[in-house]
Protein backbone atom coordinates (compact mmCIF):
# COMPACT_ATOMS: atom_id res chain seq x y z
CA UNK A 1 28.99 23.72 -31.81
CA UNK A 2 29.01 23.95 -35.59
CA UNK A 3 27.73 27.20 -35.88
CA UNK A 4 25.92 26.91 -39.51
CA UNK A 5 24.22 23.61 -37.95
CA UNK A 6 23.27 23.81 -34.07
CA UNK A 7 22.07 20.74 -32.85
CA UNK A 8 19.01 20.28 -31.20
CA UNK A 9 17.39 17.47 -29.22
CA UNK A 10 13.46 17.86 -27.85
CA UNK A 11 11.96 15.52 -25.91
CA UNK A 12 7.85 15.95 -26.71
CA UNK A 13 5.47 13.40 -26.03
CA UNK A 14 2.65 15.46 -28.25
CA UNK A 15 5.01 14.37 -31.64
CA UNK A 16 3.58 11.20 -31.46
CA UNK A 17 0.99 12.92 -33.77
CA UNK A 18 2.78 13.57 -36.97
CA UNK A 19 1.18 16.66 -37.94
CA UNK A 20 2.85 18.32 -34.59
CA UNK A 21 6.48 17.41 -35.98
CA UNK A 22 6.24 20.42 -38.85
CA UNK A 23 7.22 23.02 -36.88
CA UNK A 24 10.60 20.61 -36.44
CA UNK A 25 10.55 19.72 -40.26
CA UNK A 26 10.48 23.58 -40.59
CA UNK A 27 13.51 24.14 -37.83
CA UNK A 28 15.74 21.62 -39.72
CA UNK A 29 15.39 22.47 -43.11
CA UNK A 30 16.59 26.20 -41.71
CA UNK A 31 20.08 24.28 -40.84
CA UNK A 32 19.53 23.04 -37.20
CA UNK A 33 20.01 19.17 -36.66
CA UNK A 34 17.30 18.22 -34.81
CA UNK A 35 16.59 14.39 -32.90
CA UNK A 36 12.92 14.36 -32.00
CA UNK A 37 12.33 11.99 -28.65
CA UNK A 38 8.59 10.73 -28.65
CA UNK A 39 7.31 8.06 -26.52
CA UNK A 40 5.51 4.58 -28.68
CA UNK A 41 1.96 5.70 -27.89
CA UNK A 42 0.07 8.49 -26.57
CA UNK A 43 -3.81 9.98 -26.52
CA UNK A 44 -4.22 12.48 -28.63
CA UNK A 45 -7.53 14.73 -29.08
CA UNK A 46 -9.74 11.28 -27.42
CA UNK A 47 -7.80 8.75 -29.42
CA UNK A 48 -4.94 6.43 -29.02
CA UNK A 49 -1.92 7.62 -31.26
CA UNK A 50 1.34 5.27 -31.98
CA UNK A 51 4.69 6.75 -33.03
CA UNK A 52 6.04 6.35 -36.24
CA UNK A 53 10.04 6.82 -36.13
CA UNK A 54 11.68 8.48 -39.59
CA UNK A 55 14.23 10.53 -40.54
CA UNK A 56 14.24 13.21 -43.27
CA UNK A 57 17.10 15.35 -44.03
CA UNK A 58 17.94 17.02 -40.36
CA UNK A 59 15.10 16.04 -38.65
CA UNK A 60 15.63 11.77 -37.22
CA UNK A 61 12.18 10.83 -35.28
CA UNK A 62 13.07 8.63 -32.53
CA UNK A 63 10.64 6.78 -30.44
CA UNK A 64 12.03 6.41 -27.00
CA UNK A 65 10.73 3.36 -24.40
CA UNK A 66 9.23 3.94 -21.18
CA UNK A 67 6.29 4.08 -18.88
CA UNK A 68 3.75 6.47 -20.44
CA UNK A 69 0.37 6.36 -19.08
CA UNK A 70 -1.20 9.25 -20.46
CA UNK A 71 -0.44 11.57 -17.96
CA UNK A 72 2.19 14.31 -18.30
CA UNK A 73 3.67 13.33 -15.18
CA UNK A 74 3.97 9.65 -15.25
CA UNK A 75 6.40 9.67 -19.20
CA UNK A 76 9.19 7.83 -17.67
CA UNK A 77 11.52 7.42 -20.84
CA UNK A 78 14.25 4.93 -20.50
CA UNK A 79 17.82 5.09 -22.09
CA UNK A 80 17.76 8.97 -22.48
CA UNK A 81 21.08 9.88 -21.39
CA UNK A 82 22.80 7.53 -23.83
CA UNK A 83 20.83 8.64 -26.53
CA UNK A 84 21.26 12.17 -25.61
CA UNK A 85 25.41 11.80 -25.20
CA UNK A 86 25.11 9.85 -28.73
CA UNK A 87 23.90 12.60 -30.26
CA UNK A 88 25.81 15.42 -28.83
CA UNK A 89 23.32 18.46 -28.82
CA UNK A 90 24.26 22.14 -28.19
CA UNK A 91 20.78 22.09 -26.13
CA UNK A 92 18.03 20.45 -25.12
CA UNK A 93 14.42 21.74 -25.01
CA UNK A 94 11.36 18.98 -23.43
CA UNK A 95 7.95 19.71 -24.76
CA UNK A 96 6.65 18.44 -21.51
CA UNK A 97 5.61 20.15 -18.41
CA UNK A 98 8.15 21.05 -15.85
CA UNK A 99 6.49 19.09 -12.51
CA UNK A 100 6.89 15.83 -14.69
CA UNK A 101 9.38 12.73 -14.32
CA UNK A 102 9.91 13.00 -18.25
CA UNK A 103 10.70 16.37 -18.26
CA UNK A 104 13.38 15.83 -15.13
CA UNK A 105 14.66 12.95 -16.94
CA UNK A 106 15.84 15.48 -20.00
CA UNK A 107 17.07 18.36 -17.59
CA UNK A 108 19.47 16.08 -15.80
CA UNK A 109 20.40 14.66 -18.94
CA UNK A 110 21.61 18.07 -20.37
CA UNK A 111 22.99 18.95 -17.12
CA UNK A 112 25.37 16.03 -17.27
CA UNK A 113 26.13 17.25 -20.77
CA UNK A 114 26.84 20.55 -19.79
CA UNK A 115 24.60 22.19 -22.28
CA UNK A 116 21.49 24.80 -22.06
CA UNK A 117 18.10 23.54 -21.18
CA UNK A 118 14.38 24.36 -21.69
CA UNK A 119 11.19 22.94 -21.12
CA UNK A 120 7.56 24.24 -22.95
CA UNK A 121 4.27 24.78 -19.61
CA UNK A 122 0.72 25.51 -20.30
CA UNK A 123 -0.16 25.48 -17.13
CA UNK A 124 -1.99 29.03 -16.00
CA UNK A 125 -2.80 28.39 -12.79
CA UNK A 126 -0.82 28.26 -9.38
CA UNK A 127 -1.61 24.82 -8.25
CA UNK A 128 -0.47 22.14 -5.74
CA UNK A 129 1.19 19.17 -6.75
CA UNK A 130 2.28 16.08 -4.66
CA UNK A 131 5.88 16.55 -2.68
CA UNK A 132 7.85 14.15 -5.33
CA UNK A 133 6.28 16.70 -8.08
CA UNK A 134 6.77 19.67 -6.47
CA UNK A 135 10.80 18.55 -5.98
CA UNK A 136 10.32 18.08 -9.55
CA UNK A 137 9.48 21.27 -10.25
CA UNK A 138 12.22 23.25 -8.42
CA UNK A 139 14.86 21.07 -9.84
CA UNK A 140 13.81 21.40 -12.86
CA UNK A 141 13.44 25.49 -12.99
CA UNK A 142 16.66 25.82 -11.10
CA UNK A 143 18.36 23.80 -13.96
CA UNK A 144 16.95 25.52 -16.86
CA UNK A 145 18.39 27.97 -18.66
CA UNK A 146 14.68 29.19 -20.39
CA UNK A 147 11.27 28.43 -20.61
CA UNK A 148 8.72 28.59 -23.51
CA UNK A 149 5.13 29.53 -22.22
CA UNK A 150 2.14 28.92 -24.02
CA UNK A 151 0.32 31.63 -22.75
CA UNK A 152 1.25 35.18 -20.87
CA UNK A 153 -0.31 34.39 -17.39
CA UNK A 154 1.87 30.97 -17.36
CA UNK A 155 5.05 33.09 -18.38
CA UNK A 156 4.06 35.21 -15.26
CA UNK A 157 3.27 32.21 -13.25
CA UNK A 158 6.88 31.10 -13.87
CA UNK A 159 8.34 34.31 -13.07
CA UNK A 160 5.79 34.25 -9.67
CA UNK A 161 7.45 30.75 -8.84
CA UNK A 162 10.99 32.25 -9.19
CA UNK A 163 12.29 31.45 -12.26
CA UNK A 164 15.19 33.64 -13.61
CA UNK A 165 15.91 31.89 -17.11
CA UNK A 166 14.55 33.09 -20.80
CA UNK A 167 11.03 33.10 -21.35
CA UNK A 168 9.61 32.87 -24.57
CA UNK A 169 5.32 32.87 -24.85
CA UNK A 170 4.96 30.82 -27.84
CA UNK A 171 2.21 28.72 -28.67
CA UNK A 172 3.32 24.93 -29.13
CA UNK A 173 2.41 24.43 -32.55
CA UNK A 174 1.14 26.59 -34.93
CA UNK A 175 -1.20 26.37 -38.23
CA UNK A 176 -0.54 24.60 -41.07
CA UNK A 177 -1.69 27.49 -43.86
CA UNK A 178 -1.67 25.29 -46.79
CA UNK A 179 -4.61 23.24 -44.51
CA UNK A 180 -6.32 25.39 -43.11
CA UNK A 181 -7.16 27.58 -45.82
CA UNK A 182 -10.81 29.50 -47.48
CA UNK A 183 -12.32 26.61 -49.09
CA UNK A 184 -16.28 26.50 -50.87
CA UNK A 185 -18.45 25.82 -47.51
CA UNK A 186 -21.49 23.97 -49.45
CA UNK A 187 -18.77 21.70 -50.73
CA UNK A 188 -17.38 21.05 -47.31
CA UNK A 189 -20.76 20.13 -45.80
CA UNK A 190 -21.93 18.00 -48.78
CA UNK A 191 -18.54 15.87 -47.68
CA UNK A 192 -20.02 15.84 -43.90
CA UNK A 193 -23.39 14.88 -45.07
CA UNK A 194 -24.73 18.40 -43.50
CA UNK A 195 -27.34 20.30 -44.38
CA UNK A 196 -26.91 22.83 -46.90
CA UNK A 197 -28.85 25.81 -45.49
CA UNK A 198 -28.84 27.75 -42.74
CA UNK A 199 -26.15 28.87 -40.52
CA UNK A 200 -24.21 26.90 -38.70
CA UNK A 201 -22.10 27.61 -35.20
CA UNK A 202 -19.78 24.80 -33.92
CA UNK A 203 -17.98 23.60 -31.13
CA UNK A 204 -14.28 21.47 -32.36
CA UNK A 205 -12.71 19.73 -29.24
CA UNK A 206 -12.80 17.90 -26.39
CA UNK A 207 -16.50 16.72 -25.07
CA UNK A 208 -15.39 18.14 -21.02
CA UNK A 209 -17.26 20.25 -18.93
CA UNK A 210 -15.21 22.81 -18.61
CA UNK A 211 -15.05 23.67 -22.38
CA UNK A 212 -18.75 24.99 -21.62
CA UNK A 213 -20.62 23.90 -24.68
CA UNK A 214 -23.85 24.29 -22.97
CA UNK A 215 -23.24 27.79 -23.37
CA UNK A 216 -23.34 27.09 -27.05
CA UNK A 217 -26.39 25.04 -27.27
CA UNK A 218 -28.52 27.38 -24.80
CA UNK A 219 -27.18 30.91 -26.92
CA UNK A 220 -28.70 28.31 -29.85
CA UNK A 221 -31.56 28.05 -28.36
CA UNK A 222 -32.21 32.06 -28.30
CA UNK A 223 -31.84 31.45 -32.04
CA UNK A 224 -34.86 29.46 -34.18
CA UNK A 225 -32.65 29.47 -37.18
CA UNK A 226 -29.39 28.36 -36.31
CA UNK A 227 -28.21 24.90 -36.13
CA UNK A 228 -25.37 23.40 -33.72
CA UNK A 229 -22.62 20.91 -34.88
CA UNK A 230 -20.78 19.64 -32.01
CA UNK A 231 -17.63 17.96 -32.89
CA UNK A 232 -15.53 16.19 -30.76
CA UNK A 233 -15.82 13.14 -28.34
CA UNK A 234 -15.35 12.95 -24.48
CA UNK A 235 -16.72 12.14 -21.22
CA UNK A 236 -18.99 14.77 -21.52
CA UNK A 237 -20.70 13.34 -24.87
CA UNK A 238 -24.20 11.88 -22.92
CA UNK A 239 -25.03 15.55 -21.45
CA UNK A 240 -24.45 17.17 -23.87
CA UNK A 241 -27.10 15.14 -26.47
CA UNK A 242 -29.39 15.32 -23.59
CA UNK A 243 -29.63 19.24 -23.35
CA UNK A 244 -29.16 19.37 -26.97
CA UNK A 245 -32.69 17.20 -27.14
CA UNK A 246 -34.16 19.39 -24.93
CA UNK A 247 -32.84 22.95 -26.12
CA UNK A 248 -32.82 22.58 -29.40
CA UNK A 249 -34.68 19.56 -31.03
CA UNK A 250 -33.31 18.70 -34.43
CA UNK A 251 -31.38 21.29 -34.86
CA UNK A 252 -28.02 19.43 -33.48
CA UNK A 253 -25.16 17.61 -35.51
CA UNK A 254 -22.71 15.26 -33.43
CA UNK A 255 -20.05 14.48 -34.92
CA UNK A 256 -16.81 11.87 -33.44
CA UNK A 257 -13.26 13.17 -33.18
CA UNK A 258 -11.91 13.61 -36.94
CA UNK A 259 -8.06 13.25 -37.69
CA UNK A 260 -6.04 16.71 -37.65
CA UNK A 261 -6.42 16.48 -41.55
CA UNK A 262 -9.89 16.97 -41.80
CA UNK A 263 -10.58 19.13 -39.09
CA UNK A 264 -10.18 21.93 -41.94
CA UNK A 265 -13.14 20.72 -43.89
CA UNK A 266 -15.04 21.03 -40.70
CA UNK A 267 -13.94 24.23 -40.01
CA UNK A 268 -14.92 25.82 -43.47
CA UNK A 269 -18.78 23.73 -43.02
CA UNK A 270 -19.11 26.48 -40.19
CA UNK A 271 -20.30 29.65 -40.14
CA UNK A 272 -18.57 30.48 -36.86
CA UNK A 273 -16.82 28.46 -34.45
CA UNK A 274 -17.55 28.91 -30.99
CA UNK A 275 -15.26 28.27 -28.11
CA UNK A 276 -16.97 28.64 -24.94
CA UNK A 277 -14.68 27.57 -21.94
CA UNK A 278 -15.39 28.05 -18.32
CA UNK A 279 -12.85 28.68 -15.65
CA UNK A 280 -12.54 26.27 -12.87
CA UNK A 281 -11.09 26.58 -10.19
CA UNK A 282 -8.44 24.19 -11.14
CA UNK A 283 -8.36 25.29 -14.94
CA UNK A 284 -9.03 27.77 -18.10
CA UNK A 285 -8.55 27.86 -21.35
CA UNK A 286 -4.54 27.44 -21.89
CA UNK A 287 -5.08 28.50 -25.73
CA UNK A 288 -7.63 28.02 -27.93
CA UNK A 289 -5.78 26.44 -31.48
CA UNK A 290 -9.43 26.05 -33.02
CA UNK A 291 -9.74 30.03 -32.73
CA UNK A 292 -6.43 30.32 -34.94
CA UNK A 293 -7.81 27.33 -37.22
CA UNK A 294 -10.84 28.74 -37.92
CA UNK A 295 -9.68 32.43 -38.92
CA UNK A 296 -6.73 30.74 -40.90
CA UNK A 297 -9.63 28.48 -42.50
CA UNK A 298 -11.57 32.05 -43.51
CA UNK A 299 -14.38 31.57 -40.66
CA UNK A 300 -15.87 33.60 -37.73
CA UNK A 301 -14.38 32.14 -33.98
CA UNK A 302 -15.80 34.00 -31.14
CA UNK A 303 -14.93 32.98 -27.70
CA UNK A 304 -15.63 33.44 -23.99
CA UNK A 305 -13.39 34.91 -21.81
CA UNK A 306 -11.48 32.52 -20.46
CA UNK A 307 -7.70 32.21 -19.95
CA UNK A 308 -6.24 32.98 -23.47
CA UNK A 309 -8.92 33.27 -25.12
CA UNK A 310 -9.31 37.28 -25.55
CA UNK A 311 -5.23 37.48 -26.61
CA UNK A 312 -6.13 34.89 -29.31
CA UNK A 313 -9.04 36.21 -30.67
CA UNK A 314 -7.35 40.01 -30.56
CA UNK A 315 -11.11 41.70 -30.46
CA UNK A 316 -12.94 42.77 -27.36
CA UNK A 317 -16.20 42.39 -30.33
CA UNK A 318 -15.51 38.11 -30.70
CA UNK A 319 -15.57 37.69 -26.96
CA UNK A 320 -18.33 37.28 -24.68
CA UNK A 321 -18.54 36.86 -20.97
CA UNK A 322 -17.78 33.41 -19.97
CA UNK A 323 -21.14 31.22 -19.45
CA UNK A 324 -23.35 33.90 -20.64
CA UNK A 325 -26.04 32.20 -23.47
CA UNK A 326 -27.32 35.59 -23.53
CA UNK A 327 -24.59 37.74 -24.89
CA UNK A 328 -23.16 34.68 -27.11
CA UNK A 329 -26.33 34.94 -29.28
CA UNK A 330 -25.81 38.56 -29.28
CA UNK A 331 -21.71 37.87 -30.91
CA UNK A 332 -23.32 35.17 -33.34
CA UNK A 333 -25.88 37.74 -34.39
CA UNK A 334 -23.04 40.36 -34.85
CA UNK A 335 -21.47 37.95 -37.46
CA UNK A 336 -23.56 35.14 -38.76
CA UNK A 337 -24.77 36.73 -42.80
CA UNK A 338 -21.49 38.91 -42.81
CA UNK A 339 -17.98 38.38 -44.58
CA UNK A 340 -15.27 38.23 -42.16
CA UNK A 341 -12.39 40.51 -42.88
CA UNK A 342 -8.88 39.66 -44.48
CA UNK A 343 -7.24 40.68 -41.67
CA UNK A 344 -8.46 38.37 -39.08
CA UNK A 345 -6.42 35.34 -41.33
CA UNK A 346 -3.86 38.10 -41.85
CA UNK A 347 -3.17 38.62 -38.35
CA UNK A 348 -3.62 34.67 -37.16
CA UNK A 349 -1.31 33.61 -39.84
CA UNK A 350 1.06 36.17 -39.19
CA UNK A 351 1.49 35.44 -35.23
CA UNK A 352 0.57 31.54 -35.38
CA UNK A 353 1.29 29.90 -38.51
CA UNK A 354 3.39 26.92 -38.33
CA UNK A 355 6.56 28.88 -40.00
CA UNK A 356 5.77 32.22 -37.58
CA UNK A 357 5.81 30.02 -34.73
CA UNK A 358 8.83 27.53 -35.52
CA UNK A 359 10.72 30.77 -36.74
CA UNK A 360 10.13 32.42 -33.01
CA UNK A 361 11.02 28.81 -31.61
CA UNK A 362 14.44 29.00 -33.34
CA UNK A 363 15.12 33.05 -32.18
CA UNK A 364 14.53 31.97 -28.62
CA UNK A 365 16.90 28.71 -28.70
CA UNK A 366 19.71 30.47 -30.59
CA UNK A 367 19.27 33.31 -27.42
CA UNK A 368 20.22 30.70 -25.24
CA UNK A 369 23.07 29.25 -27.32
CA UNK A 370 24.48 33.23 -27.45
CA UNK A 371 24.29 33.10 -23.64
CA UNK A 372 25.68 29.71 -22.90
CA UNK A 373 23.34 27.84 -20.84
């Protein structure tokens, strides 16, 4: 290994969105050589994305071929062992989750090479897979040398399932400050064509059941004054206009998925952004990256308590109990007409900004570099 210039190859089928490569932008131009593996196309936030290859300095985009359905266990990438041996990392790190054929593919690959490997998990919840994914799975933590966990319980999940490698909890990407930034909210909503008074609480995301926006539209309801904006598209689109007719008539703006770009505007059109998942019993909230968005973008988030959610937010006052209408209005009362302080953008940009995040990212590969796989 050249020691000024590690090099690095991830495997990440979430790159195919361009504005989750500057985290790797951010590793290279700190002096690691990095080849980024995406597959052609993937769905991204409800819409089809396509790859774009590129190379800028250290960072070369590859797009590799393969079977990618959309599902993070059926990326079968094709060819990555000769692109991997062409390249010559000092390790390998898969954005993908560890029970997937993609993620497998990139372990033996490194193994052959003889080099440290690590793969990123979300997943929060001890779950069943099929035989052929739970073989997967103890390959693939066997093989690893560390782990990057988006959240604390899936570290401890990890740990639960007898993994002895590295763990890192790290978030996968982080904010993009110069985007998400205060802007002038009555300029933001004139661009949405929303009103101009009155507060406003929103919803960014996926349209699913289990991200509880009902929750949202009932606490609304509690609340003559304040309007709804639901943003976001998904399965869940047709319910959700149907209690919205019913719970609060007129006072509801849909709005399709918007590109990562403007999700900012949207963010500073809000008073508060709400984020009101319910556990299932085969899911909760892995995150929350609209929480971090919206203090970054100088707004209220208040959220239910969920998974992640209370570790994002950092105050027992922004969280409310999961599916309770009742005490969201009472958190949207506690904020709507007030300032929110410096310190919640402080803190989010400290711990999740794109360079606090892709500077933790290099600390925990260069840990496994030190100890050699």
């Amino acid at each position: 290994m050249d020691g000024r210039h590690p090099r690095l190859a991830v495997l990440s089928h979430s790159a195919v969105e361009s504005s989750h490569r500057r985290k790797w932008e951010i590793v290279a131009r700190r002096g690691w050589n990095v080849l980024l593996l995406v597959p052609a196309r993937w769905p991204e936030a409800g819409r089809m994305v396509r790859a774009t290859p590129g190379r800028r300095r250290r960072l070369r985009v590859e797009v590799v071929p393969g079977l990618a359905l959309g599902r993070l266990a059926r990326w079968t990438p094709r060819g990555l062992d000769g692109r991997l041996e062409a390249f010559r990392p000092d390790v390998v790190l898969a954005e993908e989750e560890p029970y997937g054929m993609a993620c497998w593919r990139a372990c033996s690959a490194a193994r052959a090479l003889g080099v440290p490997f690590a793969f990123f998990t979300w997943e929060n919840i001890r779950r069943r897979y099929r035989w052929v994914q739970e073989r997967i799975l103890a390959s693939v933590l066997a093989g690893s040398a560390g782990a990057v966990a988006g959240n604390a319980e899936a570290a401890r999940l990890l740990r639960r399932r007898g993994f002895a490698g590295r763990i890192a909890v790290l978030p996968q990407y982080g904010v993009n400050a110069a985007v998400f930034r205060p802007r002038d909210g009555g300029a933001c909503r004139r661009a949405l064509g929303w009103p101009r008074e009155g507060p406003i609480a929103g919803y960014v995301g996926r349209l699913l059941p289990e991200k509880g926006i009902e929750t949202l539209i009932r606490a609304a309801g509690r609340m003559p004054d304040l309007r709804v904006a639901i943003v976001g598209s998904g399965p869940h689109e047709a319910a959700l206009h149907a209690a919205a007719d019913r719970l609060v008539p007129g006072r509801a703006i849909f709005l399709p998925a918007v590109p990562r770009d403007r999700i900012a505007v949207v963010m500073s059109a809000l008073d508060v952004l709400v984020l009101p998942s319910r556990t299932t019993p085969a899911w909760k909230e892995q995150f929350g990256r609209v929480l971090v968005e919206a203090f970054a973008a100088g707004r209220w988030a208040v959220g239910s308590s969920s998974g992640e959610i209370p570790a994002v937010l950092g105050r027992r006052s922004l969280v409310f109990r999961e599916g309770d209408d009742r005490a969201l209005a009472v958190r949207l009362l506690s904020v709507l007409g007030r300032r929110p302080p410096a310190g919640l953008r402080r803190r989010a940009l400290g711990r999740f900004a794109d360079e606090a995040v892709a500077g933790a990212t290099q600390d925990f590969l260069r840990g496994l570099l030190r100890r050699g796989g």
